[in-house]
PDB file of N, CA and C in Angstrom:
ATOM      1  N   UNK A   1      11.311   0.825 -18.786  1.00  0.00           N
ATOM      2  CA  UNK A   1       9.927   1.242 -18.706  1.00  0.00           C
ATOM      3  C   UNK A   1       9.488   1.711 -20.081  1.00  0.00           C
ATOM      4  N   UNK A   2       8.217   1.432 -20.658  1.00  0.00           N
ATOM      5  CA  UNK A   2       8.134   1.708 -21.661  1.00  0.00           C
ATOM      6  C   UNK A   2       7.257   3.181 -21.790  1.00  0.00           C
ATOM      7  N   UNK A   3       7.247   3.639 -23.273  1.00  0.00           N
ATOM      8  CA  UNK A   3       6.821   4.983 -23.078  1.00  0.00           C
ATOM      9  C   UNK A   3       5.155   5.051 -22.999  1.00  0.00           C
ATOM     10  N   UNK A   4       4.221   4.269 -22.340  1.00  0.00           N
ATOM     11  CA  UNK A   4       3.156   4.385 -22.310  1.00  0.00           C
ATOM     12  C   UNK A   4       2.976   4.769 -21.414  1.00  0.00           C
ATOM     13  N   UNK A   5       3.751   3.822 -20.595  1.00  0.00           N
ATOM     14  CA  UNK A   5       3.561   3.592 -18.897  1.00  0.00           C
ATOM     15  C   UNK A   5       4.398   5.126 -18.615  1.00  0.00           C
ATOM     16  N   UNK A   6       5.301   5.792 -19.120  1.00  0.00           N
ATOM     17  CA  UNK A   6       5.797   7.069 -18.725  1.00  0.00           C
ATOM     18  C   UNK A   6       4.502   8.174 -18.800  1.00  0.00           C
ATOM     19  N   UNK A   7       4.007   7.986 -19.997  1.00  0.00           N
ATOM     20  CA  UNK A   7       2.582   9.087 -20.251  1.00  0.00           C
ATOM     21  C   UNK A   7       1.962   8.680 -19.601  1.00  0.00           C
ATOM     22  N   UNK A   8       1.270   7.490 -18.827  1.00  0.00           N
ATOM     23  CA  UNK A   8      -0.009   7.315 -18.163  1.00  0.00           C
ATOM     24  C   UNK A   8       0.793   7.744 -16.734  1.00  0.00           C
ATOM     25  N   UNK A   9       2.062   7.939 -16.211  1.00  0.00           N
ATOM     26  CA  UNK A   9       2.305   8.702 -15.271  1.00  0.00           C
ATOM     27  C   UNK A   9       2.221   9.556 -14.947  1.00  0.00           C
ATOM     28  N   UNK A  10       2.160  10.465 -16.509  1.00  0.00           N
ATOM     29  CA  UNK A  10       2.596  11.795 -16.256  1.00  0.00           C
ATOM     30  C   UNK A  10       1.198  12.565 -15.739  1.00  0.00           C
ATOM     31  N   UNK A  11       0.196  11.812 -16.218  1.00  0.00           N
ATOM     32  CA  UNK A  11      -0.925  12.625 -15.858  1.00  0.00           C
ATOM     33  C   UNK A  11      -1.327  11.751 -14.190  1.00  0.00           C
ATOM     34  N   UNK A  12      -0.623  10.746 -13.441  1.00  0.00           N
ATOM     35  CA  UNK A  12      -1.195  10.431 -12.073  1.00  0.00           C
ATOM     36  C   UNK A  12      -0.148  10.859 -11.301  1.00  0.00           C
ATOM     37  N   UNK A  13      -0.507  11.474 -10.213  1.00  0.00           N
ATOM     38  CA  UNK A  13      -0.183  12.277  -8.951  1.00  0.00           C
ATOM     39  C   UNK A  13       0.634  10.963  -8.346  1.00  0.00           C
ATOM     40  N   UNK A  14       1.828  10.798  -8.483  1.00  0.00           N
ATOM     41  CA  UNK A  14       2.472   9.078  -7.665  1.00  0.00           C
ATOM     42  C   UNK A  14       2.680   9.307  -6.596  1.00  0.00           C
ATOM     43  N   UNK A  15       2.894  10.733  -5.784  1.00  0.00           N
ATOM     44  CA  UNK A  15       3.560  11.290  -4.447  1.00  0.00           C
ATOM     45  C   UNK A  15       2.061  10.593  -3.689  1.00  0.00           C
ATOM     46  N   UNK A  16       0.779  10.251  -4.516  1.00  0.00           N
ATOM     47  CA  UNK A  16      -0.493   9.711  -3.598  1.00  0.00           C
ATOM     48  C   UNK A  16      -0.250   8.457  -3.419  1.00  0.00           C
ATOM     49  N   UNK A  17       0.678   7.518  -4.289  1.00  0.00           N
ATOM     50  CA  UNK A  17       0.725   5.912  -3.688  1.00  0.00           C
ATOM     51  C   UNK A  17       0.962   5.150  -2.739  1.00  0.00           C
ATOM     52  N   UNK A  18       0.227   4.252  -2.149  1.00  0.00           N
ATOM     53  CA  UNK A  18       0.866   3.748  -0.879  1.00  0.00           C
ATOM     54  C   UNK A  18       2.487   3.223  -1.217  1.00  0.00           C
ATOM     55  N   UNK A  19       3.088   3.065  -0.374  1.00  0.00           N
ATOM     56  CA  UNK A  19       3.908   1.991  -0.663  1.00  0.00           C
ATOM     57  C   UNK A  19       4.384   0.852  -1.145  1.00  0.00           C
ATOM     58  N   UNK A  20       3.091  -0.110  -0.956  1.00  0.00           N
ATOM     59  CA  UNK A  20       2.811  -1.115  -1.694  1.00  0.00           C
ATOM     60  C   UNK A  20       2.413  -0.888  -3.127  1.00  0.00           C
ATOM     61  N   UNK A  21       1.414  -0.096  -3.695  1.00  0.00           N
ATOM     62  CA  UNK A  21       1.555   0.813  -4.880  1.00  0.00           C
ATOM     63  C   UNK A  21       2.745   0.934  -5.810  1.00  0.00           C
ATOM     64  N   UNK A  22       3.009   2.064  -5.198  1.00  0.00           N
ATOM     65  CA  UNK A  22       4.980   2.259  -5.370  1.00  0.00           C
ATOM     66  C   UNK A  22       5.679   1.230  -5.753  1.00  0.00           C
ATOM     67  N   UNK A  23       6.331   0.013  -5.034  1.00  0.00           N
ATOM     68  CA  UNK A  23       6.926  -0.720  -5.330  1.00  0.00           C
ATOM     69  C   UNK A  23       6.240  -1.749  -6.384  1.00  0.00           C
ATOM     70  N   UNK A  24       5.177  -2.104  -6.218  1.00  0.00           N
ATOM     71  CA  UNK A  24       4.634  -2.766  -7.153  1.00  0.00           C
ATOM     72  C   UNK A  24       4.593  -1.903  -8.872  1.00  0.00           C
ATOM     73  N   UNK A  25       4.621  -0.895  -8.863  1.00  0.00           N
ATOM     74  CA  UNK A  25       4.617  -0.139 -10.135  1.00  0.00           C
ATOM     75  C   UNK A  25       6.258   0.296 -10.572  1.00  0.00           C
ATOM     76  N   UNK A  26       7.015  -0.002  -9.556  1.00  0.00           N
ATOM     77  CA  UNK A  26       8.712   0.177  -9.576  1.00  0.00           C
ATOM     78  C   UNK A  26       8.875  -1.691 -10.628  1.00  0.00           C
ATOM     79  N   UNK A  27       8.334  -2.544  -9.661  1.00  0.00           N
ATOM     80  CA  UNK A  27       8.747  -3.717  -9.969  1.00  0.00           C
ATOM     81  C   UNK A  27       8.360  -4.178 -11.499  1.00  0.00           C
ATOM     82  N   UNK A  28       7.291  -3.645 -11.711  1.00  0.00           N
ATOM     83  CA  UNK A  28       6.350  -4.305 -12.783  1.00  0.00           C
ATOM     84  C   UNK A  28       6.813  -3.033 -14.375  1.00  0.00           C
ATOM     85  N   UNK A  29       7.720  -2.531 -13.496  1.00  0.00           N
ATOM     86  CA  UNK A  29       8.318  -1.224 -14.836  1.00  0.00           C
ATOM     87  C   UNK A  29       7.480  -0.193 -15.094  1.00  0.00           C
ATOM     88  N   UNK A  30       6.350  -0.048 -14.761  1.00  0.00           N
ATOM     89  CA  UNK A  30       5.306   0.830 -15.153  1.00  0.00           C
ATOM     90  C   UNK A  30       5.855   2.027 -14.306  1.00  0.00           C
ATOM     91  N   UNK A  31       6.753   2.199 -13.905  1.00  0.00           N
ATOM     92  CA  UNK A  31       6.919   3.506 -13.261  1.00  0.00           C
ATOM     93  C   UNK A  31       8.558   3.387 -12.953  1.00  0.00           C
ATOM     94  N   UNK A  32       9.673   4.804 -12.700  1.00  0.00           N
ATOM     95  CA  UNK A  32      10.913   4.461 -12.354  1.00  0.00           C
ATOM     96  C   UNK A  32      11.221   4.978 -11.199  1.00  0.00           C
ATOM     97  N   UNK A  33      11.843   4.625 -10.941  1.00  0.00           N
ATOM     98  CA  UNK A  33      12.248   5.243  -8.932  1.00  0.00           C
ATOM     99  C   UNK A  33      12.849   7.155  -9.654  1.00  0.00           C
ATOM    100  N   UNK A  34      13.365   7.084 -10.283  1.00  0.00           N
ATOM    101  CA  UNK A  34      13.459   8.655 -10.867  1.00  0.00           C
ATOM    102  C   UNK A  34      12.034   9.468 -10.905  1.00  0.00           C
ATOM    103  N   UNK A  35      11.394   8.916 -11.596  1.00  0.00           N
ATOM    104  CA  UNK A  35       9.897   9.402 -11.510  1.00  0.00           C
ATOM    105  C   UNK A  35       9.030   9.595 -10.000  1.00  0.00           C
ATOM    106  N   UNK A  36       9.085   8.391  -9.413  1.00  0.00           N
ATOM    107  CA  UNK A  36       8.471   8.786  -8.275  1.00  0.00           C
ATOM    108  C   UNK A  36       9.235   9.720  -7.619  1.00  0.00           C
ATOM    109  N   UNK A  37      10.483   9.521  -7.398  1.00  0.00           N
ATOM    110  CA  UNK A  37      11.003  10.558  -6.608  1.00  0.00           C
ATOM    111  C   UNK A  37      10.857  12.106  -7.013  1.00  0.00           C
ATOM    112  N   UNK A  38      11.005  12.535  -7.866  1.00  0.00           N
ATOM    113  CA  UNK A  38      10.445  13.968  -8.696  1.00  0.00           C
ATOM    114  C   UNK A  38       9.422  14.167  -8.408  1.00  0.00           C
ATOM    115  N   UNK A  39       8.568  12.992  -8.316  1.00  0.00           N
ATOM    116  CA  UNK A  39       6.845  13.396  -7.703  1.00  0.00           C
ATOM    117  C   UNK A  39       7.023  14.019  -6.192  1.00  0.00           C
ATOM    118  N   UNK A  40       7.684  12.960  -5.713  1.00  0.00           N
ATOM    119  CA  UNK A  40       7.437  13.542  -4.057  1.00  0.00           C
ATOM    120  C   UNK A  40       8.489  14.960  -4.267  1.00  0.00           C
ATOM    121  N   UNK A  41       9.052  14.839  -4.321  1.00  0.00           N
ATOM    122  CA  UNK A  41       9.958  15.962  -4.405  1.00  0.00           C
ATOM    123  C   UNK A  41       9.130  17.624  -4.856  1.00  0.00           C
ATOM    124  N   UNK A  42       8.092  17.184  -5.807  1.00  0.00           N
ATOM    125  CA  UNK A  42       7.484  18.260  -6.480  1.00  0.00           C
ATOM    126  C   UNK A  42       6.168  18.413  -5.520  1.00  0.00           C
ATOM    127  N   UNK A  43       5.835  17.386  -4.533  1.00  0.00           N
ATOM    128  CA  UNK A  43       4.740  17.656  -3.674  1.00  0.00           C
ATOM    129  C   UNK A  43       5.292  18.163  -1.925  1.00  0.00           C
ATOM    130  N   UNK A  44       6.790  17.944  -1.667  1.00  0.00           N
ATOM    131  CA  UNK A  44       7.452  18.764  -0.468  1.00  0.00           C
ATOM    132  C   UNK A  44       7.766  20.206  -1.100  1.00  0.00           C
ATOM    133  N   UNK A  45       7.658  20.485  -2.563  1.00  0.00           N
ATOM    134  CA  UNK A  45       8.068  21.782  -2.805  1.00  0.00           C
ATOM    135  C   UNK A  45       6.909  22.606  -2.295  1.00  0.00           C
ATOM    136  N   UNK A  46       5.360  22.158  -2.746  1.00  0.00           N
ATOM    137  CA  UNK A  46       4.396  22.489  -2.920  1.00  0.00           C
ATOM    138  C   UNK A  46       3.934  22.990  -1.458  1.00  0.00           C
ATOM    139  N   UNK A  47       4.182  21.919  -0.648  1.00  0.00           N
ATOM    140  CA  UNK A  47       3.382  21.710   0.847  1.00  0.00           C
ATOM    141  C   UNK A  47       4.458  22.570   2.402  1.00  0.00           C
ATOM    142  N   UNK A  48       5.695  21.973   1.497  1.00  0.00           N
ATOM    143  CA  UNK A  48       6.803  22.125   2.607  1.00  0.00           C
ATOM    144  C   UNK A  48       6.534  23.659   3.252  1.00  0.00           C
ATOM    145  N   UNK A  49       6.215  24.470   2.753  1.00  0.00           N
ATOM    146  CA  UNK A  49       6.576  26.047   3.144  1.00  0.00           C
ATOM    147  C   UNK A  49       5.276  26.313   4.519  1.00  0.00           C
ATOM    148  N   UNK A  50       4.392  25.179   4.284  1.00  0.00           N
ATOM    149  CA  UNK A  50       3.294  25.629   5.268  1.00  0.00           C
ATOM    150  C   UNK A  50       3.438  24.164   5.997  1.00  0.00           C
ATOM    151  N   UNK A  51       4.055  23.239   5.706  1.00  0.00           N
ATOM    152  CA  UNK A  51       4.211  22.281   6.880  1.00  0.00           C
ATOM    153  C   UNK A  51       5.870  22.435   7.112  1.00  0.00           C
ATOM    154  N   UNK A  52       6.703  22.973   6.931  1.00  0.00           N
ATOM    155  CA  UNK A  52       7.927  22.672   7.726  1.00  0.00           C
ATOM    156  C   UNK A  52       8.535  21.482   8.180  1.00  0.00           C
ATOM    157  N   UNK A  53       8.203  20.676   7.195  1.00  0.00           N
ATOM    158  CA  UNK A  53       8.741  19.582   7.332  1.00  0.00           C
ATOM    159  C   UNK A  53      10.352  18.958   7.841  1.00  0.00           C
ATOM    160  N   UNK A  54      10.747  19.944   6.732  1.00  0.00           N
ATOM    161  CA  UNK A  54      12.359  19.341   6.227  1.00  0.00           C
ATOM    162  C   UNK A  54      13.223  20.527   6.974  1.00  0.00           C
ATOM    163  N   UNK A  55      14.091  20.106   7.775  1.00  0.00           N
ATOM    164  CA  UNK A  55      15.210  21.159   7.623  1.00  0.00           C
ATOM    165  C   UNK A  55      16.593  21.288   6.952  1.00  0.00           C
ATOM    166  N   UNK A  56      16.257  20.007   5.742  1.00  0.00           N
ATOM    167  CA  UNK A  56      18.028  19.338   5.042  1.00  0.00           C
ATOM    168  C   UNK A  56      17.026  18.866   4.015  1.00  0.00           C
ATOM    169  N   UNK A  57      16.998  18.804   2.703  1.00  0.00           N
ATOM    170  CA  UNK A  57      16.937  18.375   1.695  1.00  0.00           C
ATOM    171  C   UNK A  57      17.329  18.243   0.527  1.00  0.00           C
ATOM    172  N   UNK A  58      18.600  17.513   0.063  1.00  0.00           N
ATOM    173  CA  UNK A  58      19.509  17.749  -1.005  1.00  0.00           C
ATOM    174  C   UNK A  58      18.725  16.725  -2.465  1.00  0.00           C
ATOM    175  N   UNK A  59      18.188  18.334  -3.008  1.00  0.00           N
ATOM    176  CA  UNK A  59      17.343  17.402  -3.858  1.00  0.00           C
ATOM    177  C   UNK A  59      17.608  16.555  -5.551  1.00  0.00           C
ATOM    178  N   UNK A  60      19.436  17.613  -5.637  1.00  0.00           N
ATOM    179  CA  UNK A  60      20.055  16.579  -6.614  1.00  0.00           C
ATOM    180  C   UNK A  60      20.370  15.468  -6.461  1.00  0.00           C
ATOM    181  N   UNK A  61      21.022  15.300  -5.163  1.00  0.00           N
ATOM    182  CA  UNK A  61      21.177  13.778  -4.716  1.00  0.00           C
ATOM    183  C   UNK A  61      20.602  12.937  -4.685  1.00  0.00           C
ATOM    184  N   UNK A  62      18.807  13.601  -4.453  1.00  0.00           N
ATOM    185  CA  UNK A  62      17.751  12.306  -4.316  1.00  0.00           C
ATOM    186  C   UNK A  62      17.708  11.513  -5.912  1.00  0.00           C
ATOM    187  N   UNK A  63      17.652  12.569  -6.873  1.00  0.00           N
ATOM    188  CA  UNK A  63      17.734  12.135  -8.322  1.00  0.00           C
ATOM    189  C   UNK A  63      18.595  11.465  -8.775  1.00  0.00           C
ATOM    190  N   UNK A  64      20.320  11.619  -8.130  1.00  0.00           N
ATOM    191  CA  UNK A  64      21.365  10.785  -8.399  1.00  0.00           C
ATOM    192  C   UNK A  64      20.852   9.534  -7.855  1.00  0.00           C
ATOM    193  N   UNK A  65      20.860   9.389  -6.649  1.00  0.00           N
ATOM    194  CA  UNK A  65      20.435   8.070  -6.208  1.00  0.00           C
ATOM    195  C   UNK A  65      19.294   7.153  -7.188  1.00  0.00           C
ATOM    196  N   UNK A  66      18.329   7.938  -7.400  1.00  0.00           N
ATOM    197  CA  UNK A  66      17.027   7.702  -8.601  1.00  0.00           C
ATOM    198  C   UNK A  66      17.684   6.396  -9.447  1.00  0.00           C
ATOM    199  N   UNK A  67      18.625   7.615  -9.786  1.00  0.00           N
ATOM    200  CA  UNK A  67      19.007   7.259 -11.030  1.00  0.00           C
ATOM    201  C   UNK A  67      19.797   6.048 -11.314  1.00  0.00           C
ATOM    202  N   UNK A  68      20.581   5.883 -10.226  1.00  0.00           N
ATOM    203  CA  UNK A  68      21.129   4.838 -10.159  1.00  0.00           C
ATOM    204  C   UNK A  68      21.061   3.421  -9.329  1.00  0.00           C
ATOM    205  N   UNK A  69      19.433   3.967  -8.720  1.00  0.00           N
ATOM    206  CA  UNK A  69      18.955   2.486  -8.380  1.00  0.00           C
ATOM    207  C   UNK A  69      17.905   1.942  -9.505  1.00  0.00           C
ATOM    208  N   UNK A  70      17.568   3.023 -10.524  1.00  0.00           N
ATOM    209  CA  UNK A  70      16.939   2.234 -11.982  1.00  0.00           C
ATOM    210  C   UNK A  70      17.713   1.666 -12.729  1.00  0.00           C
ATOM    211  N   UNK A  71      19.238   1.859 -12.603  1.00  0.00           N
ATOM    212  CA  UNK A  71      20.381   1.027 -13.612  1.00  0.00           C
ATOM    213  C   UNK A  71      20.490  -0.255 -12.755  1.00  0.00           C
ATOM    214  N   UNK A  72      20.048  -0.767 -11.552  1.00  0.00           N
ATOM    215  CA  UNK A  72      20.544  -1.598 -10.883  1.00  0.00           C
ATOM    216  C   UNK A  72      19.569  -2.629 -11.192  1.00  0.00           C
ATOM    217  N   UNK A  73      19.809  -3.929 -11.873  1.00  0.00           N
ATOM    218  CA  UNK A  73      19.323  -5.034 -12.323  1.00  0.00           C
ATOM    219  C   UNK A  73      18.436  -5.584 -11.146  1.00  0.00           C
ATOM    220  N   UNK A  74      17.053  -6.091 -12.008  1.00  0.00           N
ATOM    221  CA  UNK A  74      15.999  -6.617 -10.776  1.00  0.00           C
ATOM    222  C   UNK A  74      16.574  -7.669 -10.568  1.00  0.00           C
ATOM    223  N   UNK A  75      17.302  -8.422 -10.812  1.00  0.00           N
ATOM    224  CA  UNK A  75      18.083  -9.821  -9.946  1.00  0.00           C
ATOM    225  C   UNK A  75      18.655  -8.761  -8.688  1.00  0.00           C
ATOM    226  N   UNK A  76      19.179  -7.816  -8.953  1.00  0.00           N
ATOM    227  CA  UNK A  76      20.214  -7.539  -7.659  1.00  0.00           C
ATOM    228  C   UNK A  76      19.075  -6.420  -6.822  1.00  0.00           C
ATOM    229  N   UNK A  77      17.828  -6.380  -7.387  1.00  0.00           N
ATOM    230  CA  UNK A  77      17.294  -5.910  -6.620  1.00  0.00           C
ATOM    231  C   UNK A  77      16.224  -6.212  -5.131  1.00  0.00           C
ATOM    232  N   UNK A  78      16.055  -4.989  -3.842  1.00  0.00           N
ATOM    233  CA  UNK A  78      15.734  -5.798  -2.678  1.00  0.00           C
ATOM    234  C   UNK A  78      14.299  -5.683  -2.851  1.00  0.00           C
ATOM    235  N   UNK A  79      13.578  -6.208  -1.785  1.00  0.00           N
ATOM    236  CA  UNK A  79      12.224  -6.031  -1.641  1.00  0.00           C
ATOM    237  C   UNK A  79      11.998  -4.731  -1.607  1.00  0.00           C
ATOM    238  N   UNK A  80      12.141  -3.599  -1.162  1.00  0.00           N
ATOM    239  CA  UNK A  80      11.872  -2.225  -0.986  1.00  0.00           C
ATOM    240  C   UNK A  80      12.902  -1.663  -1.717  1.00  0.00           C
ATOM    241  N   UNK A  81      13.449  -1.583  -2.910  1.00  0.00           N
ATOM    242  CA  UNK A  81      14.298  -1.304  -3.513  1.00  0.00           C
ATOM    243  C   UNK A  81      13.304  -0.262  -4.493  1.00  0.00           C
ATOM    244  N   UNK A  82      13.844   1.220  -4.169  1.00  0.00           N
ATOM    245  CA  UNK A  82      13.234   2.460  -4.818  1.00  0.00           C
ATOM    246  C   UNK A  82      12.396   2.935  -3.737  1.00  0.00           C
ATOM    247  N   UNK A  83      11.983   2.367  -2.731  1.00  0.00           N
ATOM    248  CA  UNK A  83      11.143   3.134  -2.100  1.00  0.00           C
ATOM    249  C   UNK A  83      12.278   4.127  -0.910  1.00  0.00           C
ATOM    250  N   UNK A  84      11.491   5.358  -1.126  1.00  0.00           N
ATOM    251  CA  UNK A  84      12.281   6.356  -0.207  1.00  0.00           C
ATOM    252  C   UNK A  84      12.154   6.436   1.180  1.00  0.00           C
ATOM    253  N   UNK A  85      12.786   7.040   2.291  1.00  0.00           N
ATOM    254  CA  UNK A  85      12.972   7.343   3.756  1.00  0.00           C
ATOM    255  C   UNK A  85      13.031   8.243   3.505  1.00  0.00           C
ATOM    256  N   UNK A  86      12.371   9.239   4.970  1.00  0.00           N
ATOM    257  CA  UNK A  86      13.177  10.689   5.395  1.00  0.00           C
ATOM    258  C   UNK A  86      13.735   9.950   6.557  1.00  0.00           C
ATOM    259  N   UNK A  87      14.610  10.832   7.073  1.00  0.00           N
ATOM    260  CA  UNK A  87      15.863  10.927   8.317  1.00  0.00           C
ATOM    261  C   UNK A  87      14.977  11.670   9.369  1.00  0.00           C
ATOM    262  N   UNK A  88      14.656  11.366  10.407  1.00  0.00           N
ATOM    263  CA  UNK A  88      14.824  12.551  11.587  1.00  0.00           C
ATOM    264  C   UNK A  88      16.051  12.958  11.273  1.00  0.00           C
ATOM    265  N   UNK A  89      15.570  14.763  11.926  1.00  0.00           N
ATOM    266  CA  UNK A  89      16.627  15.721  12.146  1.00  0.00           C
ATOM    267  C   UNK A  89      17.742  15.492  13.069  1.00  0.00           C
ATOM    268  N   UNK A  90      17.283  14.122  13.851  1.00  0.00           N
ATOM    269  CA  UNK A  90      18.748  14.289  15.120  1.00  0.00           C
ATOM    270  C   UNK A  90      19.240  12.890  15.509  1.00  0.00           C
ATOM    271  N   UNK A  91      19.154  12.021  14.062  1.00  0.00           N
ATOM    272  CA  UNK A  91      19.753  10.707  14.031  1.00  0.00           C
ATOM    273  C   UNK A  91      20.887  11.493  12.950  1.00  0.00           C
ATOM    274  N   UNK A  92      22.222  10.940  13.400  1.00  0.00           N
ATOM    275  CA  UNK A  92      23.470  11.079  12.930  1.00  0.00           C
ATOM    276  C   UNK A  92      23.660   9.907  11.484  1.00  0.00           C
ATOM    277  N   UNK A  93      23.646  10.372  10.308  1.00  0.00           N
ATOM    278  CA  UNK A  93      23.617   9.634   8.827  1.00  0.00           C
ATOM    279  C   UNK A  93      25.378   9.356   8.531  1.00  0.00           C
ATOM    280  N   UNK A  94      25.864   8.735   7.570  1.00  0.00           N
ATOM    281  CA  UNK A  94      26.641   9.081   6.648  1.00  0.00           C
ATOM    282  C   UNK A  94      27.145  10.003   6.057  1.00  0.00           C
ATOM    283  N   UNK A  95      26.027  10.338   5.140  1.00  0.00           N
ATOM    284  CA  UNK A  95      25.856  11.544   4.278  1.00  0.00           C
ATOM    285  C   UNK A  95      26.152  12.535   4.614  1.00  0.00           C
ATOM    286  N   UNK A  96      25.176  13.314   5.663  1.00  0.00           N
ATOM    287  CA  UNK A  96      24.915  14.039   5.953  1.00  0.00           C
ATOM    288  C   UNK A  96      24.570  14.360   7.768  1.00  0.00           C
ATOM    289  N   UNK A  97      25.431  15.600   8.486  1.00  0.00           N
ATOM    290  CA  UNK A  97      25.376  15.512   9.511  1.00  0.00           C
ATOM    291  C   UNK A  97      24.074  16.607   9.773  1.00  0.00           C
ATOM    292  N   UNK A  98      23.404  15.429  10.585  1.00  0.00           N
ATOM    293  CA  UNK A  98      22.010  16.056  10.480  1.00  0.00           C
ATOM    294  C   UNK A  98      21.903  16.909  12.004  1.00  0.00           C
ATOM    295  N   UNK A  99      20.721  17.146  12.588  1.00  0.00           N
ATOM    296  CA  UNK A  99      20.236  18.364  13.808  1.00  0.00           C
ATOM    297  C   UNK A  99      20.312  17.721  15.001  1.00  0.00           C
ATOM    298  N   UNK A 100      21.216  17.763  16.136  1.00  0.00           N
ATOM    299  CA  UNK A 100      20.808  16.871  17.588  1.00  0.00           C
ATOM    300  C   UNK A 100      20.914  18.122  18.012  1.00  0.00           C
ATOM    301  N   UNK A 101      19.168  18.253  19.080  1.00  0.00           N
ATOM    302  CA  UNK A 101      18.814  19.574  19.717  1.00  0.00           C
ATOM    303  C   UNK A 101      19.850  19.157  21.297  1.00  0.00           C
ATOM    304  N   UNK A 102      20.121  20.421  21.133  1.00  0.00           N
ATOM    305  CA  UNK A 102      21.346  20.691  22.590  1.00  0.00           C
ATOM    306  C   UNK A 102      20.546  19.979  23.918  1.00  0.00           C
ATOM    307  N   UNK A 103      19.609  19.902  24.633  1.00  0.00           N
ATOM    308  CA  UNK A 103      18.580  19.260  24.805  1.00  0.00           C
ATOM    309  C   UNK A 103      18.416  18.341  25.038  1.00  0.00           C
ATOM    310  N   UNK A 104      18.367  16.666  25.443  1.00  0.00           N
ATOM    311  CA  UNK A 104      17.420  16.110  24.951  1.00  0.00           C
ATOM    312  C   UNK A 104      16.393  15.520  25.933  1.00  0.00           C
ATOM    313  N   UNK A 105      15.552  15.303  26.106  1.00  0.00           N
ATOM    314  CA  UNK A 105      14.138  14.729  27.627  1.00  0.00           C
ATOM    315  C   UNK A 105      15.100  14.253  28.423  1.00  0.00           C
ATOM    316  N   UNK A 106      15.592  13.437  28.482  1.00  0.00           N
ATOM    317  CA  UNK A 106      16.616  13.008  29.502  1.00  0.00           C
ATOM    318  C   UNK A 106      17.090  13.852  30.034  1.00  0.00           C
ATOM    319  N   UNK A 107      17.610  14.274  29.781  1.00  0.00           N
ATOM    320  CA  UNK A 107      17.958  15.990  30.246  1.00  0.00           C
ATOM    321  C   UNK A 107      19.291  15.847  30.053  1.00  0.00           C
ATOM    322  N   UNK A 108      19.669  15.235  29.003  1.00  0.00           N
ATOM    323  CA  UNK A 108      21.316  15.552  28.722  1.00  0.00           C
ATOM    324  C   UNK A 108      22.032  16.838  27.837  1.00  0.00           C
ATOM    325  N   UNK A 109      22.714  17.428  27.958  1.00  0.00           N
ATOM    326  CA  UNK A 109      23.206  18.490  27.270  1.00  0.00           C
ATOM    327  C   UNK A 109      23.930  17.977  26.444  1.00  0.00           C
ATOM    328  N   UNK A 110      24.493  18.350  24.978  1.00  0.00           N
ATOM    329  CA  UNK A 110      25.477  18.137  23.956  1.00  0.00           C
ATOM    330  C   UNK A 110      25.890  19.691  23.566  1.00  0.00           C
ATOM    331  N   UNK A 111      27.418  19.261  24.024  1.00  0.00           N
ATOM    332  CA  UNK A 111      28.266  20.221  23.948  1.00  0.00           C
ATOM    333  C   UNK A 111      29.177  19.917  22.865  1.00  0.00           C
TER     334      UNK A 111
END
């Protein structure tokens, strides 16, 4: 990415882009999946405390990841490659063992 396209970032809000946005400004270099992610990241800091969004957010990791899907060559890259997910709290990840409420409508208990 070159350093123009870094300054004309720095002054636009990217946590506002659609998706299509996003990836199109990932693809075309004008922006890095490190960058956007710091954006959103800096707009759940902002918002999170009065929407309660998140109950797990490991926010070095999001940057590791960043970081190392901008080293990953656009040949080997996918169609949605840089764009982020959140997890529901009570789908079971890899990573990270996330929230299943004891609970659930069905009326099953987890013990």
């Amino acid at each position: 990415m070159n350093n123009q396209a870094s300054s004309l970032n720095a002054c636009i809000e990217l946590w506002k882009l659609t998706a299509s946005e996003a990836l199109r400004k990932i693809r075309a270099d004008e922006m890095s999946v490190q960058e956007y992610a710091e954006s959103l990241l800096e707009r759940i800091k902002a918002r999170d405390e009065d929407v309660k969004a998140w109950t797990y957010l490991d926010e070095e990791r999001v940057i590791q990841e960043a970081r190392l899907l901008d080293e990953i060559p656009k040949k080997n890259r996918g169609p949605l490659h840089g764009l982020p997910i959140a997890v529901k709290d009570v789908i079971y990840t890899k990573v990270k063992l996330t929230r299943l409420y004891p609970t659930l409508k069905w009326g099953l208990t987890i013990v």
